[in-house]
Protein backbone atom coordinates (compact mmCIF):
# COMPACT_ATOMS: atom_id res chain seq x y z
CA UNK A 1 0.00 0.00 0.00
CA UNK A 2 1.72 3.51 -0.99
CA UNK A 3 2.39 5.65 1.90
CA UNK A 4 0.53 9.20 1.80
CA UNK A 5 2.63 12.02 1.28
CA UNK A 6 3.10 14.60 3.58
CA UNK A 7 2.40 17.58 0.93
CA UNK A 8 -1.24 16.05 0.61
CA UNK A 9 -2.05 17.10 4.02
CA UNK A 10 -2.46 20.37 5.61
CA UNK A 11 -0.79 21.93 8.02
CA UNK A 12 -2.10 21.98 11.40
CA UNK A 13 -2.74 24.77 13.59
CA UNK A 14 -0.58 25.88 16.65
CA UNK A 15 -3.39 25.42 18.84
CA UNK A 16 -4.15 22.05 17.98
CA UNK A 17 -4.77 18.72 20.23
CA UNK A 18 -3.48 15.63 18.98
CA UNK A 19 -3.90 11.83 20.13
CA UNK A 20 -0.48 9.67 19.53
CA UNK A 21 -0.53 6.16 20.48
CA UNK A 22 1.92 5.41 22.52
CA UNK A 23 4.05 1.90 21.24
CA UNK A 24 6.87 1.15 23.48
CA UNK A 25 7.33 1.63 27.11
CA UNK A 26 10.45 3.78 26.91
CA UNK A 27 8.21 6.87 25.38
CA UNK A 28 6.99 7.30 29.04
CA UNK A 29 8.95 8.28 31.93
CA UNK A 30 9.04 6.14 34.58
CA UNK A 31 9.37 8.65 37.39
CA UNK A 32 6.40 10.88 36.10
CA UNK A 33 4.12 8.47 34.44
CA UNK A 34 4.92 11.59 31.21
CA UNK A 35 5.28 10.90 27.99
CA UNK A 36 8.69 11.46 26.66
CA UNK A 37 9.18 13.50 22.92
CA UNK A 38 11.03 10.65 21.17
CA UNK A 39 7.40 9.07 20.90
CA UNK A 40 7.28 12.60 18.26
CA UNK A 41 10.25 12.11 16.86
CA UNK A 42 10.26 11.52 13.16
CA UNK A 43 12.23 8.41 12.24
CA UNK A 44 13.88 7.84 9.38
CA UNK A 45 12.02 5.27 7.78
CA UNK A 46 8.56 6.81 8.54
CA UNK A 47 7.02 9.95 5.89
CA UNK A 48 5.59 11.13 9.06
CA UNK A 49 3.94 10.48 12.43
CA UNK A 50 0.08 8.92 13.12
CA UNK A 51 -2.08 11.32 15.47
CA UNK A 52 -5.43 11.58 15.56
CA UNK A 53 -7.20 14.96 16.35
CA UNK A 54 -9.35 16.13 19.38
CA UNK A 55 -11.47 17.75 17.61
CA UNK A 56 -12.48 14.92 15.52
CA UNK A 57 -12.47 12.13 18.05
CA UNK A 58 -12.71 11.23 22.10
CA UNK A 59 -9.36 9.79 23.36
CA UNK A 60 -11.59 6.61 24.15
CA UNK A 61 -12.74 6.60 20.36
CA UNK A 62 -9.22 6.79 19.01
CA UNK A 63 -8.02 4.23 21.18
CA UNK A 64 -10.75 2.14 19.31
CA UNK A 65 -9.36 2.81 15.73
CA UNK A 66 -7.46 -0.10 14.70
């Protein structure tokens, strides 16, 4: 399946809430239960990060997207 590219989507604004589900245990830190930025981080082999917005969904309805 091709990968979107980034140019297709638009940027967001400042002021927007994002959902990013969080993959490995290391993104959180242990001491403050936070989650760290490298689960933000752009990786090299990745065209870009998955979020899902607030203002479309409930963190208990993205948690449901598969």
């Amino acid at each position: 399946m091709a990968q979107p590219c980034m140019s297709q989507f638009e940027p967001l604004p400042v002021d927007a809430v994002v959902y990013r589900a969080i993959l490995r245990k290391q993104w959180i830190n242990e001491d403050t239960g936070r989650v760290k930025a490298d689960a933000y981080f752009l990786r090299v082999d990745e065209p870009g990060i998955s979020v899902n917005l607030a203002s479309v969904c409930s963190p208990e309805q993205c948690s449901a997207i598969p």
